[in-house]
PDB file of N, CA and C in Angstrom:
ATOM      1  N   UNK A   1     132.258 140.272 121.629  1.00  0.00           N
ATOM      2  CA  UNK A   1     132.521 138.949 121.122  1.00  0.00           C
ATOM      3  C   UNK A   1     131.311 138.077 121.403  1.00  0.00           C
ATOM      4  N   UNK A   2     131.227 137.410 120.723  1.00  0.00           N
ATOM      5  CA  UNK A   2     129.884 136.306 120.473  1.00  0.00           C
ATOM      6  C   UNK A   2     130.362 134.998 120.088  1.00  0.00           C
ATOM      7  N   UNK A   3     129.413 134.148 120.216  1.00  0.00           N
ATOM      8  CA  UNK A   3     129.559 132.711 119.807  1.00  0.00           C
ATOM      9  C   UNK A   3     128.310 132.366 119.230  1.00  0.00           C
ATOM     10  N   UNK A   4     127.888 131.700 117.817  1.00  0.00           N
ATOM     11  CA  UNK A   4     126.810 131.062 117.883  1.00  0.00           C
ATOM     12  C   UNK A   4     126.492 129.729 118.368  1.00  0.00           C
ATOM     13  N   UNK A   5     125.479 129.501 118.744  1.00  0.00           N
ATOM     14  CA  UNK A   5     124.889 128.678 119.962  1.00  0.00           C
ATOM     15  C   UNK A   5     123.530 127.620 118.771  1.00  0.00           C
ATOM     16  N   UNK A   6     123.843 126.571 119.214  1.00  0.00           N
ATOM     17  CA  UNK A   6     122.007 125.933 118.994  1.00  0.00           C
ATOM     18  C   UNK A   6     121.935 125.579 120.010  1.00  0.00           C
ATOM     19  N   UNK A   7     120.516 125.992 120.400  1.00  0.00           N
ATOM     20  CA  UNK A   7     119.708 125.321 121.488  1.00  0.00           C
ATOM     21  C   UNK A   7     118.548 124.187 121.101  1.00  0.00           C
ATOM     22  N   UNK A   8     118.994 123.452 122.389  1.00  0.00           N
ATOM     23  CA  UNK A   8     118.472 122.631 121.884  1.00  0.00           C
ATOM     24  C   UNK A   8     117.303 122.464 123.696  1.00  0.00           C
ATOM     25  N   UNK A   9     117.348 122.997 124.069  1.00  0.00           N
ATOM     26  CA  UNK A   9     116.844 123.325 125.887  1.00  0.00           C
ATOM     27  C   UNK A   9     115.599 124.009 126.143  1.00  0.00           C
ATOM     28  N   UNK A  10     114.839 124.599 125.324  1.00  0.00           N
ATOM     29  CA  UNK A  10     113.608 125.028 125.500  1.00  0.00           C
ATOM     30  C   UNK A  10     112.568 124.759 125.855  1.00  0.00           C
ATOM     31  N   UNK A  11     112.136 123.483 125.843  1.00  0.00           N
ATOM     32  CA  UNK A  11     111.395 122.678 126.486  1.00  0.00           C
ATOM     33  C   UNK A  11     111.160 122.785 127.872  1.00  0.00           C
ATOM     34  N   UNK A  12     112.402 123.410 128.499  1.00  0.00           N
ATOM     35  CA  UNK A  12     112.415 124.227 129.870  1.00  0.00           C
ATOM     36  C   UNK A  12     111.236 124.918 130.275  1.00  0.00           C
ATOM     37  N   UNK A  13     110.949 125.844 129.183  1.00  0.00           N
ATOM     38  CA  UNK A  13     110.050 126.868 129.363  1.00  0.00           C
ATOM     39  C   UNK A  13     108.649 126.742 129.450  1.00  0.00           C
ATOM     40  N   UNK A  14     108.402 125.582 129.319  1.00  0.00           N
ATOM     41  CA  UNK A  14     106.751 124.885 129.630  1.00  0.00           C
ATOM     42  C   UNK A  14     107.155 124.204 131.398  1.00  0.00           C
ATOM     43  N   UNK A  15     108.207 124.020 131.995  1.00  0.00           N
ATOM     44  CA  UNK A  15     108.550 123.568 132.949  1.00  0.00           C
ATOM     45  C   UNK A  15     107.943 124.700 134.432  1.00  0.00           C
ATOM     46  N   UNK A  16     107.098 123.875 135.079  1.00  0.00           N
ATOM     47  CA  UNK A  16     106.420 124.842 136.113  1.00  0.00           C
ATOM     48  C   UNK A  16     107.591 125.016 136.881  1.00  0.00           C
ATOM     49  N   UNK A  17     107.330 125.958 137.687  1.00  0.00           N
ATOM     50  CA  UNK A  17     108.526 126.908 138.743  1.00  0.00           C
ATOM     51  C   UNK A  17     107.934 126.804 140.094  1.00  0.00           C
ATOM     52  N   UNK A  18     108.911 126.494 140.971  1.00  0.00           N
ATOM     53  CA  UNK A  18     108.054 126.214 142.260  1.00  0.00           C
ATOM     54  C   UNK A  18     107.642 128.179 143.068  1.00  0.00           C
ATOM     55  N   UNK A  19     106.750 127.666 143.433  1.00  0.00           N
ATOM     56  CA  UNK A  19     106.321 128.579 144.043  1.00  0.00           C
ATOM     57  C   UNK A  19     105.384 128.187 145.208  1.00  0.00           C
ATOM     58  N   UNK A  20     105.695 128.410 146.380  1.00  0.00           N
ATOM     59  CA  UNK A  20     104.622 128.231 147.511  1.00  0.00           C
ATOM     60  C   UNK A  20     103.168 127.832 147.249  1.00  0.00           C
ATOM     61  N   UNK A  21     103.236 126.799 147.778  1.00  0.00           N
ATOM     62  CA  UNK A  21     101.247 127.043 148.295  1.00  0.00           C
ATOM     63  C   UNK A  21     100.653 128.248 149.060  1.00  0.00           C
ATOM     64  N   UNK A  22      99.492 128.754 148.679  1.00  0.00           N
ATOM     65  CA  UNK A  22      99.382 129.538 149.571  1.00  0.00           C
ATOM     66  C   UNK A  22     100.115 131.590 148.889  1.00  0.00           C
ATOM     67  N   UNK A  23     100.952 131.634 148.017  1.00  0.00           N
ATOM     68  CA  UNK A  23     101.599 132.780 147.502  1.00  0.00           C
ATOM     69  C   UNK A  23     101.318 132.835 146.644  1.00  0.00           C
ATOM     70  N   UNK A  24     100.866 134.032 145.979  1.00  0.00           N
ATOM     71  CA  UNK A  24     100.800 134.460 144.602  1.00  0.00           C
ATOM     72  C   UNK A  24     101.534 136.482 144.792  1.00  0.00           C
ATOM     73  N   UNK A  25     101.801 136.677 143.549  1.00  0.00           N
ATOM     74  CA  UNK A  25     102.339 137.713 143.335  1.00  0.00           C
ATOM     75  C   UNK A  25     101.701 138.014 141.413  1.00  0.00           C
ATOM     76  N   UNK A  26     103.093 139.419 141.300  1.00  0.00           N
ATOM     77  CA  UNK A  26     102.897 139.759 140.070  1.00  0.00           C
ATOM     78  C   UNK A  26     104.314 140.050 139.484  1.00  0.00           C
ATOM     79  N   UNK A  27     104.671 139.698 138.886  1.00  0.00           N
ATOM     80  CA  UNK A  27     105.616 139.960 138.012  1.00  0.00           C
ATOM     81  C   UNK A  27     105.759 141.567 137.256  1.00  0.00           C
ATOM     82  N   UNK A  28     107.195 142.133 137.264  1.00  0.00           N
ATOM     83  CA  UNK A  28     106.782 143.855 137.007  1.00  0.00           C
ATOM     84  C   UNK A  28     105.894 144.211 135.395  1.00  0.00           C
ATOM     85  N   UNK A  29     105.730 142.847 134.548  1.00  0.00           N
ATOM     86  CA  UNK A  29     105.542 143.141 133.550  1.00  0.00           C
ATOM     87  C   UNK A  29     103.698 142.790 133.404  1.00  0.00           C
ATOM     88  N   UNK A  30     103.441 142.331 135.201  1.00  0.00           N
ATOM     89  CA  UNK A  30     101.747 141.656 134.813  1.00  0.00           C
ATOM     90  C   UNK A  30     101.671 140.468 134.952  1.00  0.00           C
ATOM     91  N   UNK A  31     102.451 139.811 134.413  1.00  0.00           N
ATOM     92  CA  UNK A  31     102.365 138.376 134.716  1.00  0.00           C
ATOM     93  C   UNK A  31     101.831 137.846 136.102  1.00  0.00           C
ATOM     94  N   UNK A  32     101.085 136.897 136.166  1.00  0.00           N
ATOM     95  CA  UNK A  32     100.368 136.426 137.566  1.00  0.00           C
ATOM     96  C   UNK A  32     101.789 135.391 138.016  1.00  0.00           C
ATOM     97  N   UNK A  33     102.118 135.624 139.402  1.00  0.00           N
ATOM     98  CA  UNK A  33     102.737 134.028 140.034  1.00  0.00           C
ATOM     99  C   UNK A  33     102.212 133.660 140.606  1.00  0.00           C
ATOM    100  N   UNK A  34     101.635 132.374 140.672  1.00  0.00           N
ATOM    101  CA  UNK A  34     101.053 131.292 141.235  1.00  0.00           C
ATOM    102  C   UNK A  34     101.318 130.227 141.174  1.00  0.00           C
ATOM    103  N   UNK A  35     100.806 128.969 142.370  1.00  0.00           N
ATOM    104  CA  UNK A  35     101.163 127.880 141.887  1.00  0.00           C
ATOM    105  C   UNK A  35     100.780 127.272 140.920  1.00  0.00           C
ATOM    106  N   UNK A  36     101.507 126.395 139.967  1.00  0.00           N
ATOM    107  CA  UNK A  36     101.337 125.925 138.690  1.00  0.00           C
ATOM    108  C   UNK A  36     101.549 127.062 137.704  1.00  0.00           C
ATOM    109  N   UNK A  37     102.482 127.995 138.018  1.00  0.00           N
ATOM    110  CA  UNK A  37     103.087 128.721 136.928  1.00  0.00           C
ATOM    111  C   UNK A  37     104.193 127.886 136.493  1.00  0.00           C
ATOM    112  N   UNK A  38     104.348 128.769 134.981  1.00  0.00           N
ATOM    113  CA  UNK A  38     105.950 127.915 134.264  1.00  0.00           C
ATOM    114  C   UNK A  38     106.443 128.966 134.359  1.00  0.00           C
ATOM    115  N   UNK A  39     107.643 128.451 133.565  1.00  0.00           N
ATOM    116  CA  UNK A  39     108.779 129.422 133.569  1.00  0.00           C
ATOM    117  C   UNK A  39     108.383 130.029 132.239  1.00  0.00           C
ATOM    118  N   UNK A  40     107.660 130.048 131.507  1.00  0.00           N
ATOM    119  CA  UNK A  40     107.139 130.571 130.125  1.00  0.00           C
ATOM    120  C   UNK A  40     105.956 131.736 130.646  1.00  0.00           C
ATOM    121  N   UNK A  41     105.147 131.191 131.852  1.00  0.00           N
ATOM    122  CA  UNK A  41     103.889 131.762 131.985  1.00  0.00           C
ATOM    123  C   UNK A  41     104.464 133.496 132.799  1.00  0.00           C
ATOM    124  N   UNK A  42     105.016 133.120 133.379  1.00  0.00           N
ATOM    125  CA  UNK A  42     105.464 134.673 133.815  1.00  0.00           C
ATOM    126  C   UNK A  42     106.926 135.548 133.250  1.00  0.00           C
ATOM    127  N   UNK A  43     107.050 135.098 132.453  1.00  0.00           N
ATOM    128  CA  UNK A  43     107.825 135.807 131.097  1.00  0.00           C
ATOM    129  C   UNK A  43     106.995 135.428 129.722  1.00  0.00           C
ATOM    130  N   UNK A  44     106.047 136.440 129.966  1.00  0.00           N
ATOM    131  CA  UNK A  44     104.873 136.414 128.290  1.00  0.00           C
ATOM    132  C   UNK A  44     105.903 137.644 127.397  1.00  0.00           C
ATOM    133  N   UNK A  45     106.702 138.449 127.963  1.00  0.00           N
ATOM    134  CA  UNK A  45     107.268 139.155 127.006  1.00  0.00           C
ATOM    135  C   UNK A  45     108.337 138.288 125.974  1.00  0.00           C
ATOM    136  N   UNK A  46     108.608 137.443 126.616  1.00  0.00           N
ATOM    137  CA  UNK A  46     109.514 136.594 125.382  1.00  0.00           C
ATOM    138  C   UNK A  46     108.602 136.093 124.198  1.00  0.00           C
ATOM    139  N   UNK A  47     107.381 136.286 124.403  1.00  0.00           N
ATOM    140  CA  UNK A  47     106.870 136.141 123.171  1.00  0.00           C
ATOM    141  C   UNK A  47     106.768 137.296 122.046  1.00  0.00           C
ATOM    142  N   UNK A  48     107.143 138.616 122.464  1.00  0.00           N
ATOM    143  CA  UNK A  48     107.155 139.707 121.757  1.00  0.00           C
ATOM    144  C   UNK A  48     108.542 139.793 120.787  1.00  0.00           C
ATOM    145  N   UNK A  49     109.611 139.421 120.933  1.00  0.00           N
ATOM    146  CA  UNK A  49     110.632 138.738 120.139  1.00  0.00           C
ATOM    147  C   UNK A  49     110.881 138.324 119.117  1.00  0.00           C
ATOM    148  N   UNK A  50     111.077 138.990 118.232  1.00  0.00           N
ATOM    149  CA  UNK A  50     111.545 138.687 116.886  1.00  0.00           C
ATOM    150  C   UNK A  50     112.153 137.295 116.438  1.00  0.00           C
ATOM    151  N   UNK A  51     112.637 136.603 117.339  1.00  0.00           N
ATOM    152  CA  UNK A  51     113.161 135.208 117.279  1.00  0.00           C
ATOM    153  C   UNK A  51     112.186 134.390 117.650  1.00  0.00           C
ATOM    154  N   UNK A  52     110.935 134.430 118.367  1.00  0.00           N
ATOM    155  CA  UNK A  52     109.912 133.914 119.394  1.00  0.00           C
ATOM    156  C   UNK A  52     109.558 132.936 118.410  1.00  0.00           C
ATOM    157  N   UNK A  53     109.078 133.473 116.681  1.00  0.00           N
ATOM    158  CA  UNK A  53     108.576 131.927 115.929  1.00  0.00           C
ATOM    159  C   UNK A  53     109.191 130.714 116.167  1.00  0.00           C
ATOM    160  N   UNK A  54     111.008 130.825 115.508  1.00  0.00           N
ATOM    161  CA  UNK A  54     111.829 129.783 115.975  1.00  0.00           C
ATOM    162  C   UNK A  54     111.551 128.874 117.262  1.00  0.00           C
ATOM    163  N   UNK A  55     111.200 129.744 117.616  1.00  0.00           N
ATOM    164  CA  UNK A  55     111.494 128.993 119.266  1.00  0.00           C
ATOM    165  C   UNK A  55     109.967 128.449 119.325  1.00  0.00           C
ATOM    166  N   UNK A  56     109.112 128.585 119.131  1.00  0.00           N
ATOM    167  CA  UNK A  56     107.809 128.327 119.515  1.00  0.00           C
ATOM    168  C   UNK A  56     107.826 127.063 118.125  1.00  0.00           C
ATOM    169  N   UNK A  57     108.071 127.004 117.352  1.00  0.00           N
ATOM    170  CA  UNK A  57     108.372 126.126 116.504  1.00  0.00           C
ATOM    171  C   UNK A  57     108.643 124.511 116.673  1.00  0.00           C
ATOM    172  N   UNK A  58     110.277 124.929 117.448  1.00  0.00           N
ATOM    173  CA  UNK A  58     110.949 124.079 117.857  1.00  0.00           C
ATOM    174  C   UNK A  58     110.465 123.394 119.006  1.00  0.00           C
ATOM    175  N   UNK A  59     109.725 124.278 120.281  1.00  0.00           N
ATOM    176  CA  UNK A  59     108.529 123.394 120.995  1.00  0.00           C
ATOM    177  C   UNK A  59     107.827 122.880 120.686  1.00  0.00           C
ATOM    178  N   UNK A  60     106.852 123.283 119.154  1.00  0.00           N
ATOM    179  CA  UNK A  60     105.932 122.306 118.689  1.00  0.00           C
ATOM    180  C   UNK A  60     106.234 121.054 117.802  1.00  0.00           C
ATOM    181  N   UNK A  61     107.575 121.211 117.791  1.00  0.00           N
ATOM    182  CA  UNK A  61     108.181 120.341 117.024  1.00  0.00           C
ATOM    183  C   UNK A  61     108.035 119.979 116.265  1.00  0.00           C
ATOM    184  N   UNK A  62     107.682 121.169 115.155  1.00  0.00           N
ATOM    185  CA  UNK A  62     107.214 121.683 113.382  1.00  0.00           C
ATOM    186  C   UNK A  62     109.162 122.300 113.120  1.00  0.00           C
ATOM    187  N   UNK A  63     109.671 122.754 113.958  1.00  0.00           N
ATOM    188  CA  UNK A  63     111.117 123.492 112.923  1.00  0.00           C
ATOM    189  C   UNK A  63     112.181 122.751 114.321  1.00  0.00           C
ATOM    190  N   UNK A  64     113.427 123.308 113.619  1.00  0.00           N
ATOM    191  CA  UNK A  64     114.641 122.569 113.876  1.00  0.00           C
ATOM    192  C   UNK A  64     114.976 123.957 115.061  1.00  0.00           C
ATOM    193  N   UNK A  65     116.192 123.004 116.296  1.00  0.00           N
ATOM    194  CA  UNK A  65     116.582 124.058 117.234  1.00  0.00           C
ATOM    195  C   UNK A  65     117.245 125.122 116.780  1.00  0.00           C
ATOM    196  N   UNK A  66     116.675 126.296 117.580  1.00  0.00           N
ATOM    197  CA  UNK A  66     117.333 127.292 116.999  1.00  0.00           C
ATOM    198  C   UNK A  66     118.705 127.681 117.261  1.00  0.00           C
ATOM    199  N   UNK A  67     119.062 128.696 116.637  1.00  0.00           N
ATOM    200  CA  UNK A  67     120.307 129.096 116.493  1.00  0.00           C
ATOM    201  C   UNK A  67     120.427 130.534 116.988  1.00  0.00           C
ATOM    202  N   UNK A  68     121.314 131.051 117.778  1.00  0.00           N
ATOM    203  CA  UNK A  68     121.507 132.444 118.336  1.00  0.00           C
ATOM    204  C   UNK A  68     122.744 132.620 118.479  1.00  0.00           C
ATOM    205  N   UNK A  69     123.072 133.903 117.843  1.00  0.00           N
ATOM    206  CA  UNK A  69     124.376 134.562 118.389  1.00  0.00           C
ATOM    207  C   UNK A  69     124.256 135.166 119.694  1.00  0.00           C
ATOM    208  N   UNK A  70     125.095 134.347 120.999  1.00  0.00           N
ATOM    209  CA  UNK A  70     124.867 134.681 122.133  1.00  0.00           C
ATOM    210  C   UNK A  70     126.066 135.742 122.633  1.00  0.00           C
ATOM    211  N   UNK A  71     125.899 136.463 123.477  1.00  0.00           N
ATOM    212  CA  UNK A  71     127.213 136.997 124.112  1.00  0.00           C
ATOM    213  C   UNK A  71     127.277 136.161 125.088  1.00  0.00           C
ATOM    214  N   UNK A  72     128.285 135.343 125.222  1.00  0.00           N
ATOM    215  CA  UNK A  72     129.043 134.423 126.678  1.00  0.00           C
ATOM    216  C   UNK A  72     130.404 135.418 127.457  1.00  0.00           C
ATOM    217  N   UNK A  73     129.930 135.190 128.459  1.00  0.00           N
ATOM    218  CA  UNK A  73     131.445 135.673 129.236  1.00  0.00           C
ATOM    219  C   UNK A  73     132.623 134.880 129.072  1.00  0.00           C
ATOM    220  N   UNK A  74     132.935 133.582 128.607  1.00  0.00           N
ATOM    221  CA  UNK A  74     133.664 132.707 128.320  1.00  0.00           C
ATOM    222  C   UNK A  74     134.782 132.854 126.898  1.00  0.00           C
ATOM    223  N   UNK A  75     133.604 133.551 126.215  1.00  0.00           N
ATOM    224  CA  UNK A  75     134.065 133.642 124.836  1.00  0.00           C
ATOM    225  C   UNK A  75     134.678 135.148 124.785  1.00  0.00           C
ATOM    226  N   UNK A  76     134.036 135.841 125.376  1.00  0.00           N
ATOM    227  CA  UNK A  76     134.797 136.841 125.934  1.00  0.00           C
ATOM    228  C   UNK A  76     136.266 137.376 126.158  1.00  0.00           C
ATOM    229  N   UNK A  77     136.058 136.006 127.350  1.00  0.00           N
ATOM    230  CA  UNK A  77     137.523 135.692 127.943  1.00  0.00           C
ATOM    231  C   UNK A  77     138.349 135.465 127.055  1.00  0.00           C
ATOM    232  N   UNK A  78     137.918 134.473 126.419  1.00  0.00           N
ATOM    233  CA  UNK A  78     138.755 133.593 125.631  1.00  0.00           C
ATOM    234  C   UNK A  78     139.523 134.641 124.504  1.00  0.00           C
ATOM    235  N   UNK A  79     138.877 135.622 124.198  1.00  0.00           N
ATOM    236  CA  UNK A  79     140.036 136.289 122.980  1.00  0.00           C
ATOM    237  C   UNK A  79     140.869 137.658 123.744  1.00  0.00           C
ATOM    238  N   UNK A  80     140.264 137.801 124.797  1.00  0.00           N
ATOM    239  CA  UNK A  80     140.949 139.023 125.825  1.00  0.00           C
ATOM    240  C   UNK A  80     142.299 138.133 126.254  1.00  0.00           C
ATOM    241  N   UNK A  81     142.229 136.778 126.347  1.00  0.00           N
ATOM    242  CA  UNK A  81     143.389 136.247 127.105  1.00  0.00           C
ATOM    243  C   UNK A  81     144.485 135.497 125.518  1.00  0.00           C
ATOM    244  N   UNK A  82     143.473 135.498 124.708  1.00  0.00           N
ATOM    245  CA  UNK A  82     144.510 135.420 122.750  1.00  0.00           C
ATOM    246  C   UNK A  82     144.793 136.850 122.659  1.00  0.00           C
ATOM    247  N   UNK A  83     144.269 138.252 122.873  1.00  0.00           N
ATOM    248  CA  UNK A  83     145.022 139.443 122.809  1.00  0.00           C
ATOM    249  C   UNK A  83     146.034 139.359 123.600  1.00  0.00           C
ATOM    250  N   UNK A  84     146.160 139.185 124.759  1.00  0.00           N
ATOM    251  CA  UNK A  84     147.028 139.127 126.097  1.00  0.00           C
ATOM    252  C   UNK A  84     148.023 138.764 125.467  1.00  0.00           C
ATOM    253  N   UNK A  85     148.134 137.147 124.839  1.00  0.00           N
ATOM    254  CA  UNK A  85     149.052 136.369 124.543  1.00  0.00           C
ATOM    255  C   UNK A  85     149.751 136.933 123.228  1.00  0.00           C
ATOM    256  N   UNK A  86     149.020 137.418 122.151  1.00  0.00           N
ATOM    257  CA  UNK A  86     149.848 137.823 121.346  1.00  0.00           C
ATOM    258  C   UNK A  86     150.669 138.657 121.541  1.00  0.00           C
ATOM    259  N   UNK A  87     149.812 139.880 122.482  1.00  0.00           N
ATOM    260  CA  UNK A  87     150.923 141.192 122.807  1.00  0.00           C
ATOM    261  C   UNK A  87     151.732 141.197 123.192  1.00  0.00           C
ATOM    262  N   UNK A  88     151.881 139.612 124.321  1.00  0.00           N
ATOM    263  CA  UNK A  88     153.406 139.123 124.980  1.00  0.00           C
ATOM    264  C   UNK A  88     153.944 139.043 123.671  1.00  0.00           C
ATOM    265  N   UNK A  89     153.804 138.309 122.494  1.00  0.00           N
ATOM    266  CA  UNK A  89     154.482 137.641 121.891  1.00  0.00           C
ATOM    267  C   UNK A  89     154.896 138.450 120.651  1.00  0.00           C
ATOM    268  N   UNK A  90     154.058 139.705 120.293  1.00  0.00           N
ATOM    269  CA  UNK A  90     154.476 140.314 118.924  1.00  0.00           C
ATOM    270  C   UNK A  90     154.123 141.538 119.343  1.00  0.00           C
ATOM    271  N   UNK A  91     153.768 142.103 120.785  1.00  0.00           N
ATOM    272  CA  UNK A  91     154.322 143.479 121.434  1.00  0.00           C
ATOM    273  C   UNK A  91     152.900 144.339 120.754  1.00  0.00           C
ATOM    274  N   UNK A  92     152.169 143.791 120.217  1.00  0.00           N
ATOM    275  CA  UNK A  92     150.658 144.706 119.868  1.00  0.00           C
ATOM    276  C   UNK A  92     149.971 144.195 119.722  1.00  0.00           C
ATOM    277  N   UNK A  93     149.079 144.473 119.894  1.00  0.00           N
ATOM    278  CA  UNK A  93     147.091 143.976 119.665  1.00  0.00           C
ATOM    279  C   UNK A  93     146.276 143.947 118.547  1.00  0.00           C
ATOM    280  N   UNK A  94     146.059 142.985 118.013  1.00  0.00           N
ATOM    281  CA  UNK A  94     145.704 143.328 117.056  1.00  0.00           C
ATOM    282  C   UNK A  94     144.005 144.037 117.079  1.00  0.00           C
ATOM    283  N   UNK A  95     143.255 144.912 115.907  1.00  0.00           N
ATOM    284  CA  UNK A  95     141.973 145.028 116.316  1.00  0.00           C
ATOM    285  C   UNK A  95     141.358 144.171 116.140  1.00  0.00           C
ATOM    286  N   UNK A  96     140.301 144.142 117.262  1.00  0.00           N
ATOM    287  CA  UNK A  96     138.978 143.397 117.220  1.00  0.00           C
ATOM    288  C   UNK A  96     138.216 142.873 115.498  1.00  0.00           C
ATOM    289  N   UNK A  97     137.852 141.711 115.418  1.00  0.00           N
ATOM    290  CA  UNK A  97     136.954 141.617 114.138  1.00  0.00           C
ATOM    291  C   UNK A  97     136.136 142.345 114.078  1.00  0.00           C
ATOM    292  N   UNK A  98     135.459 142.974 113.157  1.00  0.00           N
ATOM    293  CA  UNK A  98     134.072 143.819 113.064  1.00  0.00           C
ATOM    294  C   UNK A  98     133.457 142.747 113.449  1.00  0.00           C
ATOM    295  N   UNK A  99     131.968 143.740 113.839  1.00  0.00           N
ATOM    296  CA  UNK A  99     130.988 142.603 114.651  1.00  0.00           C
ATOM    297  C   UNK A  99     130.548 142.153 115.525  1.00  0.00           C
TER     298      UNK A  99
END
């Protein structure tokens, strides 16, 4: 089960990440951590992403927020506990939507 989502929160991802004075590391993918990293700079694989234009877009604020079909645990819930309820109520389950 899924929900589609706009985000509108990306702007996050230019947002530096604290990290010690004094510490640096590496990230398993290469990425350097240091101070004055973002949260963009040591996840460079999100730029390999088929969705990555959208989003890089919507930071430059040339296209509109994007849109994703997310999996939520919420939404999840939410039709496991509408199966629950029907089966009390009409004794079977119906199947899942394709999808």
């Amino acid at each position: 089960m899924s929900v589609v989502e706009e985000r509108e929160d990306f702007d996050r991802l230019g947002a530096e990440v604290f990290v010690p004075q004094g510490f640096s590391g590496t990230m398993p993918n290469g990425d350097v951590i240091e101070p004055g990293a973002t949260f963009d700079s040591i996840r460079s694989f999100y730029h390999d992403d088929p969705d990555w234009p959208q989003v890089q877009a919507y930071i430059d604020g040339t296209g509109p927020a994007p849109t994703f079909e997310i999996h939520r645990f919420w939404a999840q819930a939410d039709i496991a506990m509408a199966y629950a309820d029907y089966s009390q109520l009409f004794g079977e389950t119906p199947a899942p939507p394709a999808g």
